[in-house]
Protein backbone atom coordinates (compact mmCIF):
# COMPACT_ATOMS: atom_id res chain seq x y z
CA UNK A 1 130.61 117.31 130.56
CA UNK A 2 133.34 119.44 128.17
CA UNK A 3 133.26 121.61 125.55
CA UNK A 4 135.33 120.09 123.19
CA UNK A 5 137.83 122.69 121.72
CA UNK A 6 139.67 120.21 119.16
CA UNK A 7 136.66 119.55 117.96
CA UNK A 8 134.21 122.77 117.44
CA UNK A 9 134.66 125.92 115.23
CA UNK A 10 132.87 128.65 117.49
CA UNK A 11 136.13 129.82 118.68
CA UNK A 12 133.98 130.91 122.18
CA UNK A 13 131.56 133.18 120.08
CA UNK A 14 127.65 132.14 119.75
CA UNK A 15 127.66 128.53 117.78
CA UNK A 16 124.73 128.56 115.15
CA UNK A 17 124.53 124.89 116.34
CA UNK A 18 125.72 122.58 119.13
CA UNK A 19 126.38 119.13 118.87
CA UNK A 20 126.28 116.40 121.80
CA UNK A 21 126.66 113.39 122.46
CA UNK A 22 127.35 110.69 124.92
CA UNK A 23 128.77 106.61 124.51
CA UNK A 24 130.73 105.54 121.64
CA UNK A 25 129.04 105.12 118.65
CA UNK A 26 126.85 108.22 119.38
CA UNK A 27 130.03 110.47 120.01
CA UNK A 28 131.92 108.62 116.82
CA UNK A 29 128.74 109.63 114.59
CA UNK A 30 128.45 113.04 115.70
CA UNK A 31 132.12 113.47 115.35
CA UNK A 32 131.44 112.42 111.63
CA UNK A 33 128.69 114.52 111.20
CA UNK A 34 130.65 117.52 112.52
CA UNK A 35 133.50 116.23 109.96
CA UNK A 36 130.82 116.39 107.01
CA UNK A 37 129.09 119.66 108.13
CA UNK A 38 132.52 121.23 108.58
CA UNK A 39 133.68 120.28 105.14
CA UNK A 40 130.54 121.69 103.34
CA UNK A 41 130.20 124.70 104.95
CA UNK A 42 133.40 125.83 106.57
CA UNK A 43 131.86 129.17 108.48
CA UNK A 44 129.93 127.20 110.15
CA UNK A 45 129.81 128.18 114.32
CA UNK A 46 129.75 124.34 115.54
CA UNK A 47 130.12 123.74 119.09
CA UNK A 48 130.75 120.01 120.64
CA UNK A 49 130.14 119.38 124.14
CA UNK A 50 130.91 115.95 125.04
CA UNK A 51 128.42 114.31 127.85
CA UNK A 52 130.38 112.04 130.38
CA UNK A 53 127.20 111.89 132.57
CA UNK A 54 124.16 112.27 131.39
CA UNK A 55 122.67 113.27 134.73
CA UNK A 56 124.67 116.23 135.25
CA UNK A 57 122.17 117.80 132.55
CA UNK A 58 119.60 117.67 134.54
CA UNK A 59 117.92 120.13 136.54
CA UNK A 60 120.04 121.42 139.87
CA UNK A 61 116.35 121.24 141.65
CA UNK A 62 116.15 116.99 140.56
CA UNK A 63 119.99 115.69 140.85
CA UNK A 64 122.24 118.11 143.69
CA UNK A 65 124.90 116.71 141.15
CA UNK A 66 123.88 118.71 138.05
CA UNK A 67 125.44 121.41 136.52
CA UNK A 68 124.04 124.83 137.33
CA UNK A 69 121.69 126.98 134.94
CA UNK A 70 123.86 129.31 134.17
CA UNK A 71 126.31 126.39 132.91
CA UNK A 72 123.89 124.81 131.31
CA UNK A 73 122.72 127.81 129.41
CA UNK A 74 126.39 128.59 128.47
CA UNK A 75 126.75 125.32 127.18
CA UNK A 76 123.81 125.39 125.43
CA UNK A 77 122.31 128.51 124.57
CA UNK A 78 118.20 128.07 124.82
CA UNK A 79 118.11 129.68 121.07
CA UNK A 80 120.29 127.81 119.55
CA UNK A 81 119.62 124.27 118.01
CA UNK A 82 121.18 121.40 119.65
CA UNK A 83 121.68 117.71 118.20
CA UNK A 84 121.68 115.43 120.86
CA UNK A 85 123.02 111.47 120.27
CA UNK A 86 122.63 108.95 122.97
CA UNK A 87 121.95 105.49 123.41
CA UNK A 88 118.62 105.55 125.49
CA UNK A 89 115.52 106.45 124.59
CA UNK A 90 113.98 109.61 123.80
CA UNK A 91 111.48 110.49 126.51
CA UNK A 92 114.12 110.22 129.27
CA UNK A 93 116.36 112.67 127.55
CA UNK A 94 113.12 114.72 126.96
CA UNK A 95 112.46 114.55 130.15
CA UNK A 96 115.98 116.24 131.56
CA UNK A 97 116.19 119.22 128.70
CA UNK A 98 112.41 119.99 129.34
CA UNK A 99 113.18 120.09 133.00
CA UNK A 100 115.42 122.73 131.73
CA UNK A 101 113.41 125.04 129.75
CA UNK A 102 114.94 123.95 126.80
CA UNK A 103 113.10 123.01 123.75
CA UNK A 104 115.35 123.61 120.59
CA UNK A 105 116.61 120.41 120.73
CA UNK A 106 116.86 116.97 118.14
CA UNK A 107 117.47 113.81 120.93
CA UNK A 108 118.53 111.03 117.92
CA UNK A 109 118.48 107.84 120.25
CA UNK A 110 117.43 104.25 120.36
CA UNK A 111 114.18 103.73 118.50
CA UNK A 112 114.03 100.13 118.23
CA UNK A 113 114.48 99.54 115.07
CA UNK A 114 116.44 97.07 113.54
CA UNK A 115 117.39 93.26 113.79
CA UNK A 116 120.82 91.59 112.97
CA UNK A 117 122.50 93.80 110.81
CA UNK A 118 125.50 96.06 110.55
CA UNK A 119 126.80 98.32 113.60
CA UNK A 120 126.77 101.21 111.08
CA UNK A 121 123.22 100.17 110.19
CA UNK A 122 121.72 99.73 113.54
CA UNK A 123 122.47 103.73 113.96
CA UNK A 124 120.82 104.06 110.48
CA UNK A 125 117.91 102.33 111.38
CA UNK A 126 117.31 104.63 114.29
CA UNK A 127 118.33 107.83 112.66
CA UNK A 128 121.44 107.98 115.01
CA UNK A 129 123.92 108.31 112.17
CA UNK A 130 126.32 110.61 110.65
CA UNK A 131 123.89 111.48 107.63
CA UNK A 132 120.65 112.09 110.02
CA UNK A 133 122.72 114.12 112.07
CA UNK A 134 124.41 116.56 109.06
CA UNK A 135 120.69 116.96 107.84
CA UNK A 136 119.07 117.21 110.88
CA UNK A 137 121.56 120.09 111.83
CA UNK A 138 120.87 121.87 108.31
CA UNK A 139 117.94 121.76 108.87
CA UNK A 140 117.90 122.81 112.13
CA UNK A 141 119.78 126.04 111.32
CA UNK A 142 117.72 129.02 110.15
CA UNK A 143 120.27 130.45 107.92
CA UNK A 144 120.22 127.16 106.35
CA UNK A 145 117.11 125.68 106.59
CA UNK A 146 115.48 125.03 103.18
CA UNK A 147 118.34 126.53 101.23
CA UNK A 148 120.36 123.33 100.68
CA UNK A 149 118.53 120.51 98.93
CA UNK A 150 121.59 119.04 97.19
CA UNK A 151 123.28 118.65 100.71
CA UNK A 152 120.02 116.56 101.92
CA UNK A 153 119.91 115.13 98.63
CA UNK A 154 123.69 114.03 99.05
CA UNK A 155 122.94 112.61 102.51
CA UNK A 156 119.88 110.85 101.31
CA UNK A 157 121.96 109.49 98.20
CA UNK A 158 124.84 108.45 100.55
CA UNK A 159 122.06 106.99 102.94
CA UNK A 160 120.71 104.84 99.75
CA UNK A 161 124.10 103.41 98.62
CA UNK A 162 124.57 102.41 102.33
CA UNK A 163 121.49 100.32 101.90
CA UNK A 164 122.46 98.66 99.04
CA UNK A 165 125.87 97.81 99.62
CA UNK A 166 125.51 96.36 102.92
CA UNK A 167 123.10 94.03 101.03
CA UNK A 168 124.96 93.18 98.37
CA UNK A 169 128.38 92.92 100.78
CA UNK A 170 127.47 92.22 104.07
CA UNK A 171 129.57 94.76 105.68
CA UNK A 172 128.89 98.69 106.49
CA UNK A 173 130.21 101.27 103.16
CA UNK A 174 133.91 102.41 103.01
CA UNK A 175 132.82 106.16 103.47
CA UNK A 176 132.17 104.85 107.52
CA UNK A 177 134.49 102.10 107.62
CA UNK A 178 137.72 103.87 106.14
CA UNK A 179 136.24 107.75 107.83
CA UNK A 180 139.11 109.16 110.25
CA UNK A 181 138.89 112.67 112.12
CA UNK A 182 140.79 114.92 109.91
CA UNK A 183 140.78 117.97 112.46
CA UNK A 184 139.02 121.37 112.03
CA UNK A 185 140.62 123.91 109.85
């Protein structure tokens, strides 16, 4: 488990939201949502942590092999929002940050939806993708919470067009398949 320098804009001071995230596609769409949040509103106090083991989040008193409360709670401050992307389902993650104490936190996981479709559309399908994330976090954030409808309205648009083109081309929309990290200003 690392804080991810490269990749968050606290700078070590109190984020106003953390980001984390654990496998590939989870870590590649919270990347993208940090990109997106980043490039909207640039003061924003995002901190990554990246998850290599998801059971070193649990509680020191369950797994010998956790990280300690005090890490945790540096990691992730208790008042502070915290998107969480992962793979597995939602009551196990549950599970670990309750064990915690910690309840200001969004787990986007594996709902089961979906069929054959599109990577990028399997994450939509269970709210695990870039635009969930960015409007999640917004709305997550008190200083931003009900103040920005174009940015969900943007999100929702760019969810919309995603819908439609992968039906009318089969394949995911050039704003995922050509995105690249850009870096943090």
């Amino acid at each position: 488990m690392s804080y991810i320098d490269w990749a968050s804009t606290d700078q070590g001071y109190k984020p106003d939201i953390v980001f984390a995230s654990t496998e590939t596609e989870p870590t590649l769409e919270s990347l993208a949502a940090i990109d997106i949040l980043h490039k909207r509103f640039p003061d924003l106090k995002i901190r990554y942590i990246n998850v290599v083991d998801v059971m070193k989040l649990m509680s020191p008193k369950d797994n010998k092999n956790a990280i300690s409360d005090k890490e945790f709670d540096r990691l992730f401050p208790s008042d502070i929002p915290v998107i969480f992307a992962w793979h597995g389902y939602k009551t196990m993650m549950e599970s670990i940050w309750f064990a915690r104490n910690h309840h200001n936190i969004h787990i986007h996981c594996y709902e089961e939806n979906g069929d054959i479709t599109t990577p990028f559309d399997m994450r939509v399908l269970n709210h695990l993708d870039r635009f969930d994330l960015a409007k999640d976090a917004v709305e997550s954030i008190p200083s931003l919470a009900g103040k920005n409808p174009d940015f969900i309205n943007e999100m929702d648009d760019l969810l919309a067009k995603h819908h439609q083109y992968i039906r009318d081309n089969g394949k995911d929309i050039p704003e995922v398949t050509e995105w690249k990290w850009t870096g943090l200003k």
